[in-house]
PDB file of N, CA and C in Angstrom:
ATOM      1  N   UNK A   1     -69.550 228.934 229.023  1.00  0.00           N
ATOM      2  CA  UNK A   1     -70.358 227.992 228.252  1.00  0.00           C
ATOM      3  C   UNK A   1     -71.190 228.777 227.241  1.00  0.00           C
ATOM      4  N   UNK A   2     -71.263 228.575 226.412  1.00  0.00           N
ATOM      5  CA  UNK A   2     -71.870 228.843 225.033  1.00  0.00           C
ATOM      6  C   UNK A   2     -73.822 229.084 225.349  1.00  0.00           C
ATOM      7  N   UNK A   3     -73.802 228.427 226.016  1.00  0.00           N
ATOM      8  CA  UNK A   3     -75.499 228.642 226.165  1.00  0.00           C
ATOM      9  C   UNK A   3     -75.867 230.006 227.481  1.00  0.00           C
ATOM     10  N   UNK A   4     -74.753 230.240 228.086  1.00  0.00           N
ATOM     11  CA  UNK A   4     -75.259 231.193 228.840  1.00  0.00           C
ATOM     12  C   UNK A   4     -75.097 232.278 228.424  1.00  0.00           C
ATOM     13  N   UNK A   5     -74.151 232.435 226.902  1.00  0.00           N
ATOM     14  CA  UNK A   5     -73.484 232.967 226.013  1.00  0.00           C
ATOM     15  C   UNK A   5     -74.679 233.427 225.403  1.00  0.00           C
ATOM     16  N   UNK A   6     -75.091 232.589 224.875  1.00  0.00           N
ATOM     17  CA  UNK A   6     -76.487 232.864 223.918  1.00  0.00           C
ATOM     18  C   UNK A   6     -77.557 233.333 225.226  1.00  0.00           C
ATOM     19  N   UNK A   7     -77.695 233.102 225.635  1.00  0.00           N
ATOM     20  CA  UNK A   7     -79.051 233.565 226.903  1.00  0.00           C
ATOM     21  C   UNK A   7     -78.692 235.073 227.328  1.00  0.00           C
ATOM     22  N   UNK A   8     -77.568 234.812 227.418  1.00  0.00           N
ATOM     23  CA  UNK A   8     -77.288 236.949 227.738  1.00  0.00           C
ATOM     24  C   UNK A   8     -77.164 237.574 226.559  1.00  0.00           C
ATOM     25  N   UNK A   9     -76.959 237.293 225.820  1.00  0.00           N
ATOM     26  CA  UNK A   9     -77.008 238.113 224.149  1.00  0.00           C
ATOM     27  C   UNK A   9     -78.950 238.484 224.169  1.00  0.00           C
ATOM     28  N   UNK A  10     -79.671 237.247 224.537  1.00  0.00           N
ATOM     29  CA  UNK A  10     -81.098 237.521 224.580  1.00  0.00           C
ATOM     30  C   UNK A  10     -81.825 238.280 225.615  1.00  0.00           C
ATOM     31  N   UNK A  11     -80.991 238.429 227.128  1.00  0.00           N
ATOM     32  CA  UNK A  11     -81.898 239.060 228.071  1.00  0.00           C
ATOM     33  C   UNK A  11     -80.985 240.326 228.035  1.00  0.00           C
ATOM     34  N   UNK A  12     -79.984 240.725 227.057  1.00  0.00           N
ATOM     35  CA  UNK A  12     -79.686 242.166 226.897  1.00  0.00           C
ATOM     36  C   UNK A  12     -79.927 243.030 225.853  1.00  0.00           C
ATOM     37  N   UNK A  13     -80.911 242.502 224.899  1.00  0.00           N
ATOM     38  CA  UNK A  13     -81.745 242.798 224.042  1.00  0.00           C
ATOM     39  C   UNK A  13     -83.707 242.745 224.716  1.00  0.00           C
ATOM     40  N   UNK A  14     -83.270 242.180 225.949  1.00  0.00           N
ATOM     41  CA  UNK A  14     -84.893 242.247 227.037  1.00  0.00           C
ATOM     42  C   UNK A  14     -85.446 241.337 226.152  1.00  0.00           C
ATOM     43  N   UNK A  15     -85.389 240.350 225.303  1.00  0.00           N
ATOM     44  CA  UNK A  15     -86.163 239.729 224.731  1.00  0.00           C
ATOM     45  C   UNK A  15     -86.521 238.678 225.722  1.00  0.00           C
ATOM     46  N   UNK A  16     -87.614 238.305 225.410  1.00  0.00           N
ATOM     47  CA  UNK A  16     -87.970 236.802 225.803  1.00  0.00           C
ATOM     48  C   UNK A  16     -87.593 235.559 224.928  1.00  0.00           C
ATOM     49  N   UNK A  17     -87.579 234.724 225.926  1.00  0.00           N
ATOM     50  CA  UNK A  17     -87.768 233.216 225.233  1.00  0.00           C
ATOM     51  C   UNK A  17     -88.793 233.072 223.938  1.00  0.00           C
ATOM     52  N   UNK A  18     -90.146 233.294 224.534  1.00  0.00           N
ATOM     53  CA  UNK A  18     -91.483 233.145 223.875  1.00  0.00           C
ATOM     54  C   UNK A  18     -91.028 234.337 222.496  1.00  0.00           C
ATOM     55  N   UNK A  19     -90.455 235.926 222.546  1.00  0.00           N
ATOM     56  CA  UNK A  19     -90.459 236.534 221.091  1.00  0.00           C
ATOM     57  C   UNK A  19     -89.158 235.941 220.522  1.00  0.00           C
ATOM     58  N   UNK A  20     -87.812 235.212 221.559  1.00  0.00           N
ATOM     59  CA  UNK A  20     -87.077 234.405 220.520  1.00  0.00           C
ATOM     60  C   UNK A  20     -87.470 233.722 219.982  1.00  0.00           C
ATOM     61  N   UNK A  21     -88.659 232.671 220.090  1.00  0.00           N
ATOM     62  CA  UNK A  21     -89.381 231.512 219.515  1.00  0.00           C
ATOM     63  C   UNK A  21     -90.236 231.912 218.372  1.00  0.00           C
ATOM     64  N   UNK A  22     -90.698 232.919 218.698  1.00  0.00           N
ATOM     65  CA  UNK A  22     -91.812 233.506 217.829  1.00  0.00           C
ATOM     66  C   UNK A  22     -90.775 234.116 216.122  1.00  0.00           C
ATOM     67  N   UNK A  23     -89.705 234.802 217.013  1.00  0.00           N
ATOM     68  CA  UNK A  23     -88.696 235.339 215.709  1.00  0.00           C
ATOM     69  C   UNK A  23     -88.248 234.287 214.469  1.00  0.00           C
ATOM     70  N   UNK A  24     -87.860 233.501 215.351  1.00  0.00           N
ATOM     71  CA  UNK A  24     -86.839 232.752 214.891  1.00  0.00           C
ATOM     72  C   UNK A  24     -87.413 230.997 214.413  1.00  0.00           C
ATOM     73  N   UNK A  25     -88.961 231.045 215.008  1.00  0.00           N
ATOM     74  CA  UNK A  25     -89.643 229.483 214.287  1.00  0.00           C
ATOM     75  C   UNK A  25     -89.040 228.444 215.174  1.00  0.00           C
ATOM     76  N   UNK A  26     -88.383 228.732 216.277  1.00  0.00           N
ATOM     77  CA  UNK A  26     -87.946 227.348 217.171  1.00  0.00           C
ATOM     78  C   UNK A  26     -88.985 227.539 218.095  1.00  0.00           C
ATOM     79  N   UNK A  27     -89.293 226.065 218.721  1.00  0.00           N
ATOM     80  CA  UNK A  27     -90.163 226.483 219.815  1.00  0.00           C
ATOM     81  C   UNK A  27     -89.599 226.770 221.261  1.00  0.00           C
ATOM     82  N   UNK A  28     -90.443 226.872 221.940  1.00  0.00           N
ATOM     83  CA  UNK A  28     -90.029 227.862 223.463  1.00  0.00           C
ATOM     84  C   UNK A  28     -88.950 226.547 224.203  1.00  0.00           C
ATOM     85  N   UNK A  29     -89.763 225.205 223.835  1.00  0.00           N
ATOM     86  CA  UNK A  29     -88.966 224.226 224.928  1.00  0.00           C
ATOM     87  C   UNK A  29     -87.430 223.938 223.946  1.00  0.00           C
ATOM     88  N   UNK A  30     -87.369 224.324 222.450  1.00  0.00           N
ATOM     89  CA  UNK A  30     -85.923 223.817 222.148  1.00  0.00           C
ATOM     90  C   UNK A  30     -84.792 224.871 222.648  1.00  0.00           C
ATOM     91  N   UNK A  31     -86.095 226.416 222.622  1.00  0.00           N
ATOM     92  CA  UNK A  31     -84.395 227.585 223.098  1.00  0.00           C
ATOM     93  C   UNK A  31     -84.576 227.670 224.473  1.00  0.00           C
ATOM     94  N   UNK A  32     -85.277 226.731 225.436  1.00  0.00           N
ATOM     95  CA  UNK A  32     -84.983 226.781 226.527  1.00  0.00           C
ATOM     96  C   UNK A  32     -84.213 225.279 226.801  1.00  0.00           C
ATOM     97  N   UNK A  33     -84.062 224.461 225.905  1.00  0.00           N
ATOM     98  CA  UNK A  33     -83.220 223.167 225.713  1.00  0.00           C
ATOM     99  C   UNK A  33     -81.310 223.917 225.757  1.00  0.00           C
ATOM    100  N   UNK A  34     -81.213 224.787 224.925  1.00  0.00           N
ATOM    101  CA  UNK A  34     -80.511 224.849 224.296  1.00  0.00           C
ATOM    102  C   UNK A  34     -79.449 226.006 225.373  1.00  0.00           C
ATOM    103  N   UNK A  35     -80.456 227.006 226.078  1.00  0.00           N
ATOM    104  CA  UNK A  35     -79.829 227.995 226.695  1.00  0.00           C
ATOM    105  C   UNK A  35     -79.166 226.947 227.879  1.00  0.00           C
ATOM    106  N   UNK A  36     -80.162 225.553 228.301  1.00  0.00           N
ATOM    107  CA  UNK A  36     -79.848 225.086 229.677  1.00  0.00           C
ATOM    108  C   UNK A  36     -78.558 223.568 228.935  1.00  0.00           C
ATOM    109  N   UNK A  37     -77.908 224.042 227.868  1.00  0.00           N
ATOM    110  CA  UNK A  37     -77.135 223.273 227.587  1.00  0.00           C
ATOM    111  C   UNK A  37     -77.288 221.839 227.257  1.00  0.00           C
ATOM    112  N   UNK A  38     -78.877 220.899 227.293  1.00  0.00           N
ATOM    113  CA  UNK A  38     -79.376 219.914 226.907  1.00  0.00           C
ATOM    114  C   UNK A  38     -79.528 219.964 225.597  1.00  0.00           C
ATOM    115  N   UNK A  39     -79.226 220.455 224.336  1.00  0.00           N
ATOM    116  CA  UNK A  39     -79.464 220.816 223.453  1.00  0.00           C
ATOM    117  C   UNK A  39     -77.962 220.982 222.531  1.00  0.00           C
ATOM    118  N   UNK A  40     -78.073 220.319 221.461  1.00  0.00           N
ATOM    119  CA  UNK A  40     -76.950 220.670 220.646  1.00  0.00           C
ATOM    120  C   UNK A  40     -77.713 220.392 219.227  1.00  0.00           C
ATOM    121  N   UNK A  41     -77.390 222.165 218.628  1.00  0.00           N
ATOM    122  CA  UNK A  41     -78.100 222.894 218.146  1.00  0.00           C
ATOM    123  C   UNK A  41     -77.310 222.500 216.834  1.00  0.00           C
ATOM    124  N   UNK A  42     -77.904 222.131 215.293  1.00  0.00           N
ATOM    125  CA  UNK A  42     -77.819 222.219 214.291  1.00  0.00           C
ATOM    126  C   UNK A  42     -76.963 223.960 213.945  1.00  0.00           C
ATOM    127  N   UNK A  43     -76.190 224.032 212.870  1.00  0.00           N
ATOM    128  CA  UNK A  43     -76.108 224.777 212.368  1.00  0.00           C
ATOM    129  C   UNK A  43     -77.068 225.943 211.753  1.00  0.00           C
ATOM    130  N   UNK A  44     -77.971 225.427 211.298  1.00  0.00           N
ATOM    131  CA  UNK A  44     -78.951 225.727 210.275  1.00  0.00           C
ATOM    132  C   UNK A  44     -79.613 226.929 211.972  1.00  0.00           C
ATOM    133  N   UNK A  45     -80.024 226.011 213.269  1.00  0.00           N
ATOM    134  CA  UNK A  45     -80.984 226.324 214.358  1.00  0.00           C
ATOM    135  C   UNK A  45     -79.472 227.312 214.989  1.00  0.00           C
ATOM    136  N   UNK A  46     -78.843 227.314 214.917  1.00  0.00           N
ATOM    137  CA  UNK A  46     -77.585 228.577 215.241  1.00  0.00           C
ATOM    138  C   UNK A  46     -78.002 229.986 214.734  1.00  0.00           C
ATOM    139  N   UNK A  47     -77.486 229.822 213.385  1.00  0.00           N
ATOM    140  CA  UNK A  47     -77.681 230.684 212.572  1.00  0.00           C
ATOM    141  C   UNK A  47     -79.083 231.395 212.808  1.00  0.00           C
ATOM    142  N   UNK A  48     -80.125 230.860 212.599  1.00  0.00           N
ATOM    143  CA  UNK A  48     -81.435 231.249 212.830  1.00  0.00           C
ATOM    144  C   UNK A  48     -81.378 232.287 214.313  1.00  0.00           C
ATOM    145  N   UNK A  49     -80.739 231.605 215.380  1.00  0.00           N
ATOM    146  CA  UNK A  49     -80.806 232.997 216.293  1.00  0.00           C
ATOM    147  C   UNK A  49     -79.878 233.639 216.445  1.00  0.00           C
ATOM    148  N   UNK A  50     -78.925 233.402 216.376  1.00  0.00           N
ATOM    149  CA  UNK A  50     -77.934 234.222 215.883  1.00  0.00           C
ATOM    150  C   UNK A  50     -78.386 235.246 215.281  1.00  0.00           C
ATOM    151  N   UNK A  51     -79.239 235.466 213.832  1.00  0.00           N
ATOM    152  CA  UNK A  51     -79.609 236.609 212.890  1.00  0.00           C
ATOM    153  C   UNK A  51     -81.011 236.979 214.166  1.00  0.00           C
ATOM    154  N   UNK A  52     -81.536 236.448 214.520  1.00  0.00           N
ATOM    155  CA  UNK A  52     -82.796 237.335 215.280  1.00  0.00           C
ATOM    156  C   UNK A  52     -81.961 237.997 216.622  1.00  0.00           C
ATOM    157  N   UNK A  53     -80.708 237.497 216.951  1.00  0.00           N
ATOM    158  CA  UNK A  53     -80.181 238.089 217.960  1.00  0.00           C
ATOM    159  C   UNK A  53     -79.603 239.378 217.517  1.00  0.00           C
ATOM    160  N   UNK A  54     -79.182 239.169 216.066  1.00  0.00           N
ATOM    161  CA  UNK A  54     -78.654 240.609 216.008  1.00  0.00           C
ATOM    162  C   UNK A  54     -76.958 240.612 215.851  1.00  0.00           C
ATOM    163  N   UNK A  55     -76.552 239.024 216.580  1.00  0.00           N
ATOM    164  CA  UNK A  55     -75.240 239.154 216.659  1.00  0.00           C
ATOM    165  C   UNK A  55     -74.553 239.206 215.401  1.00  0.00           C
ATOM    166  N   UNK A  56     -73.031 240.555 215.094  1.00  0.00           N
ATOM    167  CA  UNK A  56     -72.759 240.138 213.946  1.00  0.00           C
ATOM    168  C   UNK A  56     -71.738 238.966 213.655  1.00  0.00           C
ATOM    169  N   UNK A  57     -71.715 238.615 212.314  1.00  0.00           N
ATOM    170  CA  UNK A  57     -70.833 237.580 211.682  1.00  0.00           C
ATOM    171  C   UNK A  57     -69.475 237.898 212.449  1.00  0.00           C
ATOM    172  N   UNK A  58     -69.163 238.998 212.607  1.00  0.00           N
ATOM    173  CA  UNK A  58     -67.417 239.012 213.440  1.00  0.00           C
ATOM    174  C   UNK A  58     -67.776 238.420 214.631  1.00  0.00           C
ATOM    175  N   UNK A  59     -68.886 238.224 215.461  1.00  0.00           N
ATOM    176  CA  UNK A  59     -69.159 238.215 216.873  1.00  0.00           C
ATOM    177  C   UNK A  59     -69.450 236.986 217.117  1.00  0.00           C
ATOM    178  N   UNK A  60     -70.101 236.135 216.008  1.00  0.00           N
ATOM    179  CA  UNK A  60     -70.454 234.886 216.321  1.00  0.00           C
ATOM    180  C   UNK A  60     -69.896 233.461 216.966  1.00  0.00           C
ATOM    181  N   UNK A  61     -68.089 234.018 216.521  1.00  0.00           N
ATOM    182  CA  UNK A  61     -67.289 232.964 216.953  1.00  0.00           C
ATOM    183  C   UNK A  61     -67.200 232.977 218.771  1.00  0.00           C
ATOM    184  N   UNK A  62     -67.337 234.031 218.885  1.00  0.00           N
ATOM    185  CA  UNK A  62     -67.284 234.265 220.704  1.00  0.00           C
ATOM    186  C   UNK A  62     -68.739 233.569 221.162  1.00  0.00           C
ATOM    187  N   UNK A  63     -69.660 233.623 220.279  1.00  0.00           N
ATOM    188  CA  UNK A  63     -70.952 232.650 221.202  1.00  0.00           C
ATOM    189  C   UNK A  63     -70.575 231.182 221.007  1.00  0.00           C
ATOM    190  N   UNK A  64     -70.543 231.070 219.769  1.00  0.00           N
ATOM    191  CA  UNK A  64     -70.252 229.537 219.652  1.00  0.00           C
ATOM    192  C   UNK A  64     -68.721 228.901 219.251  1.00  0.00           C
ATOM    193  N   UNK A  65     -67.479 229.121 220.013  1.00  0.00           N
ATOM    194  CA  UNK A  65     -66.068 229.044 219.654  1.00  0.00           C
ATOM    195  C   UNK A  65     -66.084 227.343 219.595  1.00  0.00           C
ATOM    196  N   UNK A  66     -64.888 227.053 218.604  1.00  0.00           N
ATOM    197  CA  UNK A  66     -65.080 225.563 217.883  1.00  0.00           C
ATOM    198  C   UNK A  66     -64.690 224.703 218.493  1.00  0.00           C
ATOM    199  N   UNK A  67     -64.092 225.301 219.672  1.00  0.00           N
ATOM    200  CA  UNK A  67     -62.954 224.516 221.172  1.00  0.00           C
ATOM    201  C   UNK A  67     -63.807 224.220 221.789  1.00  0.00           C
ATOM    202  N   UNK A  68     -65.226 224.533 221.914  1.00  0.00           N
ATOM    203  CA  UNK A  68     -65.835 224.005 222.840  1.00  0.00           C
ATOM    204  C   UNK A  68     -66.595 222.595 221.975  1.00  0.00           C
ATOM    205  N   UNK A  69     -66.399 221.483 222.267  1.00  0.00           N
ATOM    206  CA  UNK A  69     -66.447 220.103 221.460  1.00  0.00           C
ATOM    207  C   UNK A  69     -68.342 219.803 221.370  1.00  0.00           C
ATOM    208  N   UNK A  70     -68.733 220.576 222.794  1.00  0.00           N
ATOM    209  CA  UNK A  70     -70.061 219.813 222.503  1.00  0.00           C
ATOM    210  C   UNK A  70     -70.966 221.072 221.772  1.00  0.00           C
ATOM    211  N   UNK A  71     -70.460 221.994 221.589  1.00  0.00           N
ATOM    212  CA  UNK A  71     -71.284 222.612 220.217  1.00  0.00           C
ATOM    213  C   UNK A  71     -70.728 222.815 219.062  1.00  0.00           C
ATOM    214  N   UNK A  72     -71.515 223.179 218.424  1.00  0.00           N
ATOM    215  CA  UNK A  72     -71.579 223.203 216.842  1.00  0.00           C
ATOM    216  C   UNK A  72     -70.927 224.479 216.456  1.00  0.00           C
ATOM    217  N   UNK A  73     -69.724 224.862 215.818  1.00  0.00           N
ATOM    218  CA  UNK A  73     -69.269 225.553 215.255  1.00  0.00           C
ATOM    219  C   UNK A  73     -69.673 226.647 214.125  1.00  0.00           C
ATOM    220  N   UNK A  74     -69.924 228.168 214.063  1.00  0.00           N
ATOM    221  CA  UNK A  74     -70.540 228.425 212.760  1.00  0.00           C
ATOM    222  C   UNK A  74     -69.557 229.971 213.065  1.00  0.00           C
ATOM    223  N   UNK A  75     -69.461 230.300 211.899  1.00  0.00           N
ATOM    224  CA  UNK A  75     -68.985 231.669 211.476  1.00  0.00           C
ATOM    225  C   UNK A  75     -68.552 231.990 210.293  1.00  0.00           C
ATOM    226  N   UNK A  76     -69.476 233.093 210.329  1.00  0.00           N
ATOM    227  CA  UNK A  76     -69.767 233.694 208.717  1.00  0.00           C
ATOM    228  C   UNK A  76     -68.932 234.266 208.168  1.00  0.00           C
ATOM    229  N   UNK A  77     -68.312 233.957 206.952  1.00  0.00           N
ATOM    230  CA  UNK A  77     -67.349 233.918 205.914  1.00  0.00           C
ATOM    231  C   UNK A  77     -67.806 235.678 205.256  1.00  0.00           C
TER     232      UNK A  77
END
């Protein structure tokens, strides 16, 4: 699943929730919406942690792949 996807990209960088929120302008309850899969995340709110994660544009399709129907698709051209 895509959100546990994104949650280990963040606790293997040791970040927190609270400095993902702080990085990236989402608040604490949407990237904890989002890691626990209640959440389907805009493009625009992808991208945004995506770049504070660090992940690159080749890598992005493995967090968010387009087969999975209930998220949002993004990868950088």
């Amino acid at each position: 699943m895509t959100a546990t996807r994104l949650q280990k990209y963040r606790e293997e960088l040791l970040m927190t929730r609270a400095e993902l929120s702080q990085k990236s302008g989402l608040s604490i309850s949407t990237i904890n919406r989002i890691e626990q899969g209640k959440a389907r995340p805009t493009l625009t709110t992808i991208r945004k942690i995506l770049e504070v994660l660090g992940v690159p544009p080749s890598k992005r399709e493995l967090v968010f792949p387009s087969k999975e129907k209930e998220y949002y698709y993004y990868k950088e051209e």
